[in-house]
Structures are given as C-alpha cells and as structure tokens.
PDB file of N, CA and C in Angstrom:
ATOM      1  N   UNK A   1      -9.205  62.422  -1.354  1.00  0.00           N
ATOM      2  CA  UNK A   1      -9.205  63.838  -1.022  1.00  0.00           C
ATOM      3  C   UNK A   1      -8.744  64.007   0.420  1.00  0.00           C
ATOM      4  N   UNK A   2      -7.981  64.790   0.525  1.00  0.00           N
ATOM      5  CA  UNK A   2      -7.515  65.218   2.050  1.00  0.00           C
ATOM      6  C   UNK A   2      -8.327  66.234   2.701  1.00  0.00           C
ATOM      7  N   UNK A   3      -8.366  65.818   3.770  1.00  0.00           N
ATOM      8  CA  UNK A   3      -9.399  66.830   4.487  1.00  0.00           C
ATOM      9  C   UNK A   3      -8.224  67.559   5.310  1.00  0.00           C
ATOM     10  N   UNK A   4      -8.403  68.830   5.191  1.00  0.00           N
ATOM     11  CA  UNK A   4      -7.732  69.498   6.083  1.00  0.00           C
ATOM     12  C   UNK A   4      -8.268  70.470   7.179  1.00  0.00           C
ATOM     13  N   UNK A   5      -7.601  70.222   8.851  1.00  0.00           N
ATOM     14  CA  UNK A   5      -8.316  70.022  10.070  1.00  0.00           C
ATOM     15  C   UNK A   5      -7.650  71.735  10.118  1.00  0.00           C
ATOM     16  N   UNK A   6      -8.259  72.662  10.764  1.00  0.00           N
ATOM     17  CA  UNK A   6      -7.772  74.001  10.926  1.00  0.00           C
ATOM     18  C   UNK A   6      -7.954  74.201  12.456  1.00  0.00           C
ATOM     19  N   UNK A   7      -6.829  74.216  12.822  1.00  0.00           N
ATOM     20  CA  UNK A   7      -6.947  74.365  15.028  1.00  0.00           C
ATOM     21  C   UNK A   7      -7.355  75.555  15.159  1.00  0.00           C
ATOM     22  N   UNK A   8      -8.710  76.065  15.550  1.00  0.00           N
ATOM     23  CA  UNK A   8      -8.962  77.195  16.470  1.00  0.00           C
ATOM     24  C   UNK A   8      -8.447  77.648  17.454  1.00  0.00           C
ATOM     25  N   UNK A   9      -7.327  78.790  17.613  1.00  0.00           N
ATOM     26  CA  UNK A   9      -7.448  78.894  18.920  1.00  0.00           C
ATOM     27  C   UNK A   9      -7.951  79.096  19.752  1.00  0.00           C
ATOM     28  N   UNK A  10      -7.611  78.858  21.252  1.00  0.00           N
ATOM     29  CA  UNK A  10      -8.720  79.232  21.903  1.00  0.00           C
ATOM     30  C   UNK A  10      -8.946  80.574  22.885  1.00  0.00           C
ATOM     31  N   UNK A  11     -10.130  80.843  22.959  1.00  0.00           N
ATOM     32  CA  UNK A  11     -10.573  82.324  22.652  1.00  0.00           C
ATOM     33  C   UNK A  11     -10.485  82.174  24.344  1.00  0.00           C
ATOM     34  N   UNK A  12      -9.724  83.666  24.803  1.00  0.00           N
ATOM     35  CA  UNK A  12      -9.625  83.590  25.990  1.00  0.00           C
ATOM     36  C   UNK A  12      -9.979  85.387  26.862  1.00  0.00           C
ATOM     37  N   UNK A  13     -10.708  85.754  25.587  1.00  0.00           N
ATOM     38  CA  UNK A  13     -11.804  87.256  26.224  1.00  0.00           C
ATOM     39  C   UNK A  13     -12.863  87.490  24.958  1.00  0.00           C
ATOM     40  N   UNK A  14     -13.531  88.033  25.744  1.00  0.00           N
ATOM     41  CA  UNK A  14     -14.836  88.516  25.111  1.00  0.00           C
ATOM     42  C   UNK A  14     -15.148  89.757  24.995  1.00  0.00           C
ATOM     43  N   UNK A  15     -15.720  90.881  24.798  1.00  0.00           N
ATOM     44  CA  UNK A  15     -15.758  92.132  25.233  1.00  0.00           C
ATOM     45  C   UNK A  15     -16.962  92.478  23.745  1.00  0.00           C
ATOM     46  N   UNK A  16     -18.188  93.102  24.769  1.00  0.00           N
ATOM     47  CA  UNK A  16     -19.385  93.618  23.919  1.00  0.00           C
ATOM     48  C   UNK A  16     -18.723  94.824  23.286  1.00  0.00           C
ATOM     49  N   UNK A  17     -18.934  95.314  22.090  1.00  0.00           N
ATOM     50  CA  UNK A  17     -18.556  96.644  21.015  1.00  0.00           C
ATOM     51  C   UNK A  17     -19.768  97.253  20.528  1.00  0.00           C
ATOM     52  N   UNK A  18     -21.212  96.947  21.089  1.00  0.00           N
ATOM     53  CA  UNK A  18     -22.270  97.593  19.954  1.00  0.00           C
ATOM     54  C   UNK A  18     -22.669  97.332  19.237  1.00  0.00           C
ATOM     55  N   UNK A  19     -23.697  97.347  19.016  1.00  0.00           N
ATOM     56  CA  UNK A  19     -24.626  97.357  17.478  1.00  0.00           C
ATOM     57  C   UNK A  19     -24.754  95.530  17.580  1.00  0.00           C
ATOM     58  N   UNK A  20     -24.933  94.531  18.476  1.00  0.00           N
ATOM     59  CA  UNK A  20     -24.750  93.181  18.455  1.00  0.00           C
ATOM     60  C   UNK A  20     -23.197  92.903  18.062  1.00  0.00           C
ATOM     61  N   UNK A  21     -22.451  93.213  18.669  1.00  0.00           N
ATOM     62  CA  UNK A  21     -21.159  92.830  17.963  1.00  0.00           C
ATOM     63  C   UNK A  21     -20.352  92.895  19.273  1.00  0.00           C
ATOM     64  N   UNK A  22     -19.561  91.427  19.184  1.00  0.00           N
ATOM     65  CA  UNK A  22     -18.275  90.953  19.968  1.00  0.00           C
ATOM     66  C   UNK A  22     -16.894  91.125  19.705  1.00  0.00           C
ATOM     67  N   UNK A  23     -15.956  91.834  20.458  1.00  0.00           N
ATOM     68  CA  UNK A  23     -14.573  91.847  19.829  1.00  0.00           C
ATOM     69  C   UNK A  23     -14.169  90.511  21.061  1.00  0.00           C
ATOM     70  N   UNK A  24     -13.566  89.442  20.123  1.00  0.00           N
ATOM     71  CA  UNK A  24     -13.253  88.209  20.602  1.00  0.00           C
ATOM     72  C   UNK A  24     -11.497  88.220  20.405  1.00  0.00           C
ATOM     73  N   UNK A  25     -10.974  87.764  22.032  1.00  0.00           N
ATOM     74  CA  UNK A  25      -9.549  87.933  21.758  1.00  0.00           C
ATOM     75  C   UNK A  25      -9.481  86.001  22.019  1.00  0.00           C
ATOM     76  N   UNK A  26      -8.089  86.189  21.202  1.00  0.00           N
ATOM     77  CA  UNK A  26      -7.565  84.255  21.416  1.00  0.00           C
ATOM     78  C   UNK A  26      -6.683  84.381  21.873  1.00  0.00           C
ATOM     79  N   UNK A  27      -5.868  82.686  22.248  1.00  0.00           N
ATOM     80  CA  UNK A  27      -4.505  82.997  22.806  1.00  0.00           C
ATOM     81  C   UNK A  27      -3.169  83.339  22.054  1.00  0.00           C
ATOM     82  N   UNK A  28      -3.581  82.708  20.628  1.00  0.00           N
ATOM     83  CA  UNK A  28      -2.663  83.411  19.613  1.00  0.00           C
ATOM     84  C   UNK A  28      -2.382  84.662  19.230  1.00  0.00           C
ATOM     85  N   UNK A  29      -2.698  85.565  20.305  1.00  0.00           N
ATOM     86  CA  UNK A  29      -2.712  87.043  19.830  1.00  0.00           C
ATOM     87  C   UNK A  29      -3.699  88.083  18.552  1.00  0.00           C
ATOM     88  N   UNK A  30      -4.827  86.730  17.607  1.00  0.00           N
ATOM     89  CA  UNK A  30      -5.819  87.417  16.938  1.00  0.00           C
ATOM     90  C   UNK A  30      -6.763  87.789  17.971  1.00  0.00           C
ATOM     91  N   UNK A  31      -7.586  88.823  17.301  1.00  0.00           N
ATOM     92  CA  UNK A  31      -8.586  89.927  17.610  1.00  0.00           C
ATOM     93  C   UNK A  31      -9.430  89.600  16.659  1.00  0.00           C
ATOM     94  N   UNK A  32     -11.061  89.429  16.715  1.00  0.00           N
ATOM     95  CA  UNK A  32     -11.722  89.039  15.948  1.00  0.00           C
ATOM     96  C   UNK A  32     -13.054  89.686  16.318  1.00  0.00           C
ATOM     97  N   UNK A  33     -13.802  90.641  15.196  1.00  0.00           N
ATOM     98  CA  UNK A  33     -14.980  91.081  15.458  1.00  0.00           C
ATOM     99  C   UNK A  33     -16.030  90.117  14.737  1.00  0.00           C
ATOM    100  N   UNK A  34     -17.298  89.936  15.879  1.00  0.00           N
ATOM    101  CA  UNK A  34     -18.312  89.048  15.363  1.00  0.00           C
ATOM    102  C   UNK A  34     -19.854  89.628  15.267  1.00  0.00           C
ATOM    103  N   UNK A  35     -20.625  89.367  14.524  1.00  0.00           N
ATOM    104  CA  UNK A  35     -21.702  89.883  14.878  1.00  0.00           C
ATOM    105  C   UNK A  35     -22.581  89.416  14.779  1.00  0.00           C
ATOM    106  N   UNK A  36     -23.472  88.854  16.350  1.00  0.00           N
ATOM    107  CA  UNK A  36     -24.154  88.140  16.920  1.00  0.00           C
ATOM    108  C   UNK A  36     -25.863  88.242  15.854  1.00  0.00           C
ATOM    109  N   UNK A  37     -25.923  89.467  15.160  1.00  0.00           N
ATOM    110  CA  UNK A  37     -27.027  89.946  14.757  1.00  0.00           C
ATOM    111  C   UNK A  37     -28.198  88.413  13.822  1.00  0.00           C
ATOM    112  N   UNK A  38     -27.232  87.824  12.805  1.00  0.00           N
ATOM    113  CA  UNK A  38     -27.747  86.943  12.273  1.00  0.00           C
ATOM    114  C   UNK A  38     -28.150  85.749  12.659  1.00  0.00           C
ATOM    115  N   UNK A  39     -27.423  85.941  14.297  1.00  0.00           N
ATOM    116  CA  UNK A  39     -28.382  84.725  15.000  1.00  0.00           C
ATOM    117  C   UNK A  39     -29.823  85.081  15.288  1.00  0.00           C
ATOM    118  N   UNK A  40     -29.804  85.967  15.523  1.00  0.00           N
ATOM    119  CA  UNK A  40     -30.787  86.645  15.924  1.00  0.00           C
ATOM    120  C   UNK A  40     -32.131  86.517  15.197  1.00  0.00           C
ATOM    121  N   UNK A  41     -31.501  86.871  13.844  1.00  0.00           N
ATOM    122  CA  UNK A  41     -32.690  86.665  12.948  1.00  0.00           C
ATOM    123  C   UNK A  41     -32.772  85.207  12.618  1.00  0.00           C
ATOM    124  N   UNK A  42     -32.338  84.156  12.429  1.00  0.00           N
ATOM    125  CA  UNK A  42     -32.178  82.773  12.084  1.00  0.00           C
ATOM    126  C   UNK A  42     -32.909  82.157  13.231  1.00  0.00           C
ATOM    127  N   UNK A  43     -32.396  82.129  14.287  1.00  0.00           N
ATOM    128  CA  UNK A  43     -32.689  81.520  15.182  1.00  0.00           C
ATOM    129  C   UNK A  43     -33.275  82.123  16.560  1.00  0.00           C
ATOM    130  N   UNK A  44     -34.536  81.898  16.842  1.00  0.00           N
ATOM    131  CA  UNK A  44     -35.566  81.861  17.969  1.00  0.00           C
ATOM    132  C   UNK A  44     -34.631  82.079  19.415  1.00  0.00           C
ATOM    133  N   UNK A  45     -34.392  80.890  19.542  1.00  0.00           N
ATOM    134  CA  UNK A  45     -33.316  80.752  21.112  1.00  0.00           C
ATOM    135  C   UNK A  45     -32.556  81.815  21.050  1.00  0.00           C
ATOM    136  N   UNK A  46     -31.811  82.672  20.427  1.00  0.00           N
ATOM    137  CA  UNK A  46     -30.960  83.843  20.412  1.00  0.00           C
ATOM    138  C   UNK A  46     -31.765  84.766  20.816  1.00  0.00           C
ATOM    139  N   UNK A  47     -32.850  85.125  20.442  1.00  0.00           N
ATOM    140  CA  UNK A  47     -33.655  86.092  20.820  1.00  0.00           C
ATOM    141  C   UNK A  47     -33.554  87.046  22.022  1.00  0.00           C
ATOM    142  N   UNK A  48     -33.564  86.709  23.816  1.00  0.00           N
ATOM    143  CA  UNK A  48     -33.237  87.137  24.205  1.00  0.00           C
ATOM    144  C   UNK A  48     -31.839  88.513  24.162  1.00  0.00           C
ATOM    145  N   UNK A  49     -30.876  87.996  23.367  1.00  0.00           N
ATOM    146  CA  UNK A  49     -29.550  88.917  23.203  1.00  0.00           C
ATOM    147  C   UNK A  49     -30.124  89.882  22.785  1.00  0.00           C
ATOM    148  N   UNK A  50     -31.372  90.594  21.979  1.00  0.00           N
ATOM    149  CA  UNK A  50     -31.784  91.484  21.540  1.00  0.00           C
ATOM    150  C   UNK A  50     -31.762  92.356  23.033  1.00  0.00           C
ATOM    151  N   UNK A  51     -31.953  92.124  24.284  1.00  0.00           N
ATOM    152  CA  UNK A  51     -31.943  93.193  25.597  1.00  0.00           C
ATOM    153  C   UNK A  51     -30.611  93.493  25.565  1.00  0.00           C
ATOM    154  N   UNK A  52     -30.039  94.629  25.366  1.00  0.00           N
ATOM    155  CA  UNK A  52     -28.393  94.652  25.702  1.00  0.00           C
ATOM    156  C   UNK A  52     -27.952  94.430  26.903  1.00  0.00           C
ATOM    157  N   UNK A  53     -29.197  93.911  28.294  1.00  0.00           N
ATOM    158  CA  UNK A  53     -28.215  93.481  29.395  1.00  0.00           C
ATOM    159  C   UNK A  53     -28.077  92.528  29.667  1.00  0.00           C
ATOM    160  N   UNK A  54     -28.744  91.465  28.742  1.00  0.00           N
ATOM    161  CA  UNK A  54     -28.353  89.766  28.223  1.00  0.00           C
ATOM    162  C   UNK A  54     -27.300  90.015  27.841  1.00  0.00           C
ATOM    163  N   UNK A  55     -27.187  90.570  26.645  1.00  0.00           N
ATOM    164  CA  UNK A  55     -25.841  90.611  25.414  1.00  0.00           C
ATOM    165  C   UNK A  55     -24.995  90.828  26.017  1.00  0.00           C
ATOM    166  N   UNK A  56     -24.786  91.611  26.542  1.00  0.00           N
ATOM    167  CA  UNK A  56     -23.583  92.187  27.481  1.00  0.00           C
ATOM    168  C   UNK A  56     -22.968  91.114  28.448  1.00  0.00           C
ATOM    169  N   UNK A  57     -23.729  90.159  28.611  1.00  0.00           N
ATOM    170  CA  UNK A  57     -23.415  89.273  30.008  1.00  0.00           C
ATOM    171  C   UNK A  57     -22.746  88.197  28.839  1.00  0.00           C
ATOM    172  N   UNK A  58     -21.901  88.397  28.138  1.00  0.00           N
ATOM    173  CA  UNK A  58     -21.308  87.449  27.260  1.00  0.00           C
ATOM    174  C   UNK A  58     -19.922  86.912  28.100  1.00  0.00           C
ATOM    175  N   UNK A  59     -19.296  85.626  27.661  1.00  0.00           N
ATOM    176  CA  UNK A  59     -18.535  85.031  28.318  1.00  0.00           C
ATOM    177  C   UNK A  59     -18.034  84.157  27.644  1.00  0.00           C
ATOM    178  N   UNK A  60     -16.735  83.482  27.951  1.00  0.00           N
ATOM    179  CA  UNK A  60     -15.820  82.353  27.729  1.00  0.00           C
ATOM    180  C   UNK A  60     -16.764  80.982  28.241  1.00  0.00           C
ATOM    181  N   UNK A  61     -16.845  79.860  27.844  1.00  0.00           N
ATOM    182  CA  UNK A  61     -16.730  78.749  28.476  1.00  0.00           C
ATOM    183  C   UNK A  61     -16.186  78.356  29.373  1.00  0.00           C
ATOM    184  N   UNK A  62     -15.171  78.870  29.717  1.00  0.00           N
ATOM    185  CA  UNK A  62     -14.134  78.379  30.468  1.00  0.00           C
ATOM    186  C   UNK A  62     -12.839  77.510  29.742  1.00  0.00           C
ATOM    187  N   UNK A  63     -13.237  76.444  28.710  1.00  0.00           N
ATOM    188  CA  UNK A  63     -12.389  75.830  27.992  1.00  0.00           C
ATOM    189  C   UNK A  63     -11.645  76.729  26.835  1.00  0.00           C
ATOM    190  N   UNK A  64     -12.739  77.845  26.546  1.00  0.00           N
ATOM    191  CA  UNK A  64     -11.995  78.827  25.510  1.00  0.00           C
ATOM    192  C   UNK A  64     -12.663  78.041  24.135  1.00  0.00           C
ATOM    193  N   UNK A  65     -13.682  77.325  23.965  1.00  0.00           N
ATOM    194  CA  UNK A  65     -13.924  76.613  23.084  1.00  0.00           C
ATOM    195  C   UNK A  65     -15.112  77.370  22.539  1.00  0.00           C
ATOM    196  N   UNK A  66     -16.363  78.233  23.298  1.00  0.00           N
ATOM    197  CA  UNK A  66     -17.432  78.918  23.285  1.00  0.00           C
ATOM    198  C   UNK A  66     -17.692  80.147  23.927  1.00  0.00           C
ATOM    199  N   UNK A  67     -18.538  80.808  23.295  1.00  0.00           N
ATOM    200  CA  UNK A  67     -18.948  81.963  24.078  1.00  0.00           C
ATOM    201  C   UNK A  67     -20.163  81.379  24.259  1.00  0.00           C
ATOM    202  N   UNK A  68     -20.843  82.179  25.764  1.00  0.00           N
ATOM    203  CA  UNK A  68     -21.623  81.694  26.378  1.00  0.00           C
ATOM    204  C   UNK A  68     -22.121  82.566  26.899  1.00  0.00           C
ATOM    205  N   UNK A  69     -23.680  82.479  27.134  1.00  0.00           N
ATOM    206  CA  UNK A  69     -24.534  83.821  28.052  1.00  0.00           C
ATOM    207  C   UNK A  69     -25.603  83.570  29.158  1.00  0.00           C
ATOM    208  N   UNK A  70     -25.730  82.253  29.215  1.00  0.00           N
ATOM    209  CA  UNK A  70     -26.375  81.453  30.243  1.00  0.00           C
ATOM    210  C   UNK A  70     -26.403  79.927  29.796  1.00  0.00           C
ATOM    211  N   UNK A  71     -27.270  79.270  30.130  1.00  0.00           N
ATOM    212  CA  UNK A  71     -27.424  77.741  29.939  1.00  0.00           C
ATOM    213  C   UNK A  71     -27.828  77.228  28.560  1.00  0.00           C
ATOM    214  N   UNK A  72     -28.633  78.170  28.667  1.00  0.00           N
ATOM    215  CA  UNK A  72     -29.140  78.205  27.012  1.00  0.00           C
ATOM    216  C   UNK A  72     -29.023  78.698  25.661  1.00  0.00           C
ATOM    217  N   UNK A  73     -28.150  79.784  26.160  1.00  0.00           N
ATOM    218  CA  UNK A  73     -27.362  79.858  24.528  1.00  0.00           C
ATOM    219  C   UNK A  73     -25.775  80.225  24.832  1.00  0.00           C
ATOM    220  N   UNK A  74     -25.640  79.849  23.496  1.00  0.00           N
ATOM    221  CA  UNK A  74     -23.806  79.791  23.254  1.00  0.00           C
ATOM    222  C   UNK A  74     -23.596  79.378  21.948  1.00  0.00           C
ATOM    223  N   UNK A  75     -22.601  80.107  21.441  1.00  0.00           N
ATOM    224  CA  UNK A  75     -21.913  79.768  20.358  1.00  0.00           C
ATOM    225  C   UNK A  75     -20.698  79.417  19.992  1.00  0.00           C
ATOM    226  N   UNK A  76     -20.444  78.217  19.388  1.00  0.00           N
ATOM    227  CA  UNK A  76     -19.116  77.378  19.214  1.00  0.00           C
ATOM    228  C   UNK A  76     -17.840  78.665  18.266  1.00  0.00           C
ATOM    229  N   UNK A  77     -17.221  78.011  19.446  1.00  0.00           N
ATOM    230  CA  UNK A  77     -15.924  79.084  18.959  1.00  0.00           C
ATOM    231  C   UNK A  77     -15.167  78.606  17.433  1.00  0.00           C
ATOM    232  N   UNK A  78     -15.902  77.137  16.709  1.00  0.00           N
ATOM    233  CA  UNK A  78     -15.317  76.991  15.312  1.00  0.00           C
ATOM    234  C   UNK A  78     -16.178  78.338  14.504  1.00  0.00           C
ATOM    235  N   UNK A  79     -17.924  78.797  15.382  1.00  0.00           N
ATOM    236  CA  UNK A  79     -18.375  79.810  14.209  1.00  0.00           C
ATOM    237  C   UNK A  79     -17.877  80.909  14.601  1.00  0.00           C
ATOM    238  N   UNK A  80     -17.507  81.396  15.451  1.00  0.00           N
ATOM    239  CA  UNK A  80     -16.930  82.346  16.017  1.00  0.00           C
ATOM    240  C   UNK A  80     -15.839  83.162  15.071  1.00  0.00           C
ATOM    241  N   UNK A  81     -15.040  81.749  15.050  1.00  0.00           N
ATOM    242  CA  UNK A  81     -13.663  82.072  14.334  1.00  0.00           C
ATOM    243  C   UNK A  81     -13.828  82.360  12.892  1.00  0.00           C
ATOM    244  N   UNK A  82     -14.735  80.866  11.752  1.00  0.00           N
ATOM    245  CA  UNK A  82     -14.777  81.381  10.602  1.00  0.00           C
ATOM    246  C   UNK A  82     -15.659  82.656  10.388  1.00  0.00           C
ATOM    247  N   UNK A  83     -16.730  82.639  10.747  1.00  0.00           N
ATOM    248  CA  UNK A  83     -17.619  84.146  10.928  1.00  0.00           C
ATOM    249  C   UNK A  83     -17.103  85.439  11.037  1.00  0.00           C
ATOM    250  N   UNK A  84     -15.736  85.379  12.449  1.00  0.00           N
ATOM    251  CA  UNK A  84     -15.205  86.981  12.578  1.00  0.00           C
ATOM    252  C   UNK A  84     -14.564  87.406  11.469  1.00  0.00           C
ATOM    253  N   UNK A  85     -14.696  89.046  11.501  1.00  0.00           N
ATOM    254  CA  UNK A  85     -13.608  89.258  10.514  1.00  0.00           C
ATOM    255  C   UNK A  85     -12.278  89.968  11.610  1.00  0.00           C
ATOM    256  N   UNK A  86     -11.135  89.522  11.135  1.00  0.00           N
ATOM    257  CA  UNK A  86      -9.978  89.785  11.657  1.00  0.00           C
ATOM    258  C   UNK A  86      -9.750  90.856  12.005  1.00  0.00           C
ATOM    259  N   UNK A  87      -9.394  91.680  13.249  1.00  0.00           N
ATOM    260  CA  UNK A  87      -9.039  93.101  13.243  1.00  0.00           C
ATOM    261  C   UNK A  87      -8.145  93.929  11.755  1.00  0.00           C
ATOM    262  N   UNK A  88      -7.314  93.160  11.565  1.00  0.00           N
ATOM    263  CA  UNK A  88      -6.872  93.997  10.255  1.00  0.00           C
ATOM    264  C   UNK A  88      -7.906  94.465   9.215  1.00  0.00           C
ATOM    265  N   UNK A  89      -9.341  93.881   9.126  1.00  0.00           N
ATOM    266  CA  UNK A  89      -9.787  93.889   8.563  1.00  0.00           C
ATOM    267  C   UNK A  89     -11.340  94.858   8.676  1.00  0.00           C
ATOM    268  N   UNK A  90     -11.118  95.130  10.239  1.00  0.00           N
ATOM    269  CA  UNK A  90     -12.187  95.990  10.521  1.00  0.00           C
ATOM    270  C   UNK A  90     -12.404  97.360  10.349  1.00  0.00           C
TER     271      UNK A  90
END
C-alpha cells in the first residue's frame, strides 16, 4: 500500500473572526476557517482560549508550522489544515 504524504503549506497569518474561530492564511494563497471550539471541549489545557483576550493573542510559530498562544498551547498546522474548511466553502 502506498502511503501518500500531503505538504501543508505553511501558514503565514492568523487573524481571530469570532465565535472561537480563526481565519488562517498560507503561503499558497488558501484561506482557511478553523474553529478552535472543540478543543475546548476535548481538552483541559485549551481552556484558557475561552477569555477572548487569550484567544485573540493567537499567532504563527514563526516556522509557519503552528499556531500558537503562549508556551502552553498550540496547535499543529497538519490539524489546522485538515480541520479548516476552505474559504470557498465558508
């Protein structure tokens, strides 16, 4: 069976939209809305993002590989990508 590897690009803005939700830009020119909400409920450590002036303090990694909001949480830009739905699609 072949495994097939799918290159993320890498995400090079962030920008809060409301309601827990990220419009994530890449360098390939997609636009991708995400919504942070189901971390929230899943997972403990997310918790904080519930203050919108955590949430808001969202960010790049720097590598373009994660979004990031302090030391302690961040999310990998592979869930980022399969998770968003595509601007065409919003």
């Amino acid at each position: 069976m072949d495994i097939v590897k799918t290159k993320i690009p890498k995400i090079i803005g962030v920008k809060p939209i409301g309601q827990l939700s990220l419009l994530v830009m890449y360098e390939n020119k997609d636009m991708k809305k995400f919504d942070v909400k189901p971390y929230l409920e899943q997972f403990s450590a997310f918790a904080p993002l519930a203050d919108e002036r955590v949430f808001n303090q969202v960010r790049t990694n720097g590598l373009g590989t994660a979004l990031i909001w302090n030391s302690e949480i961040d999310i990998s830009g592979y869930d980022v990508w399969e998770a968003g739905i595509s601007r065409t699609n919003i």
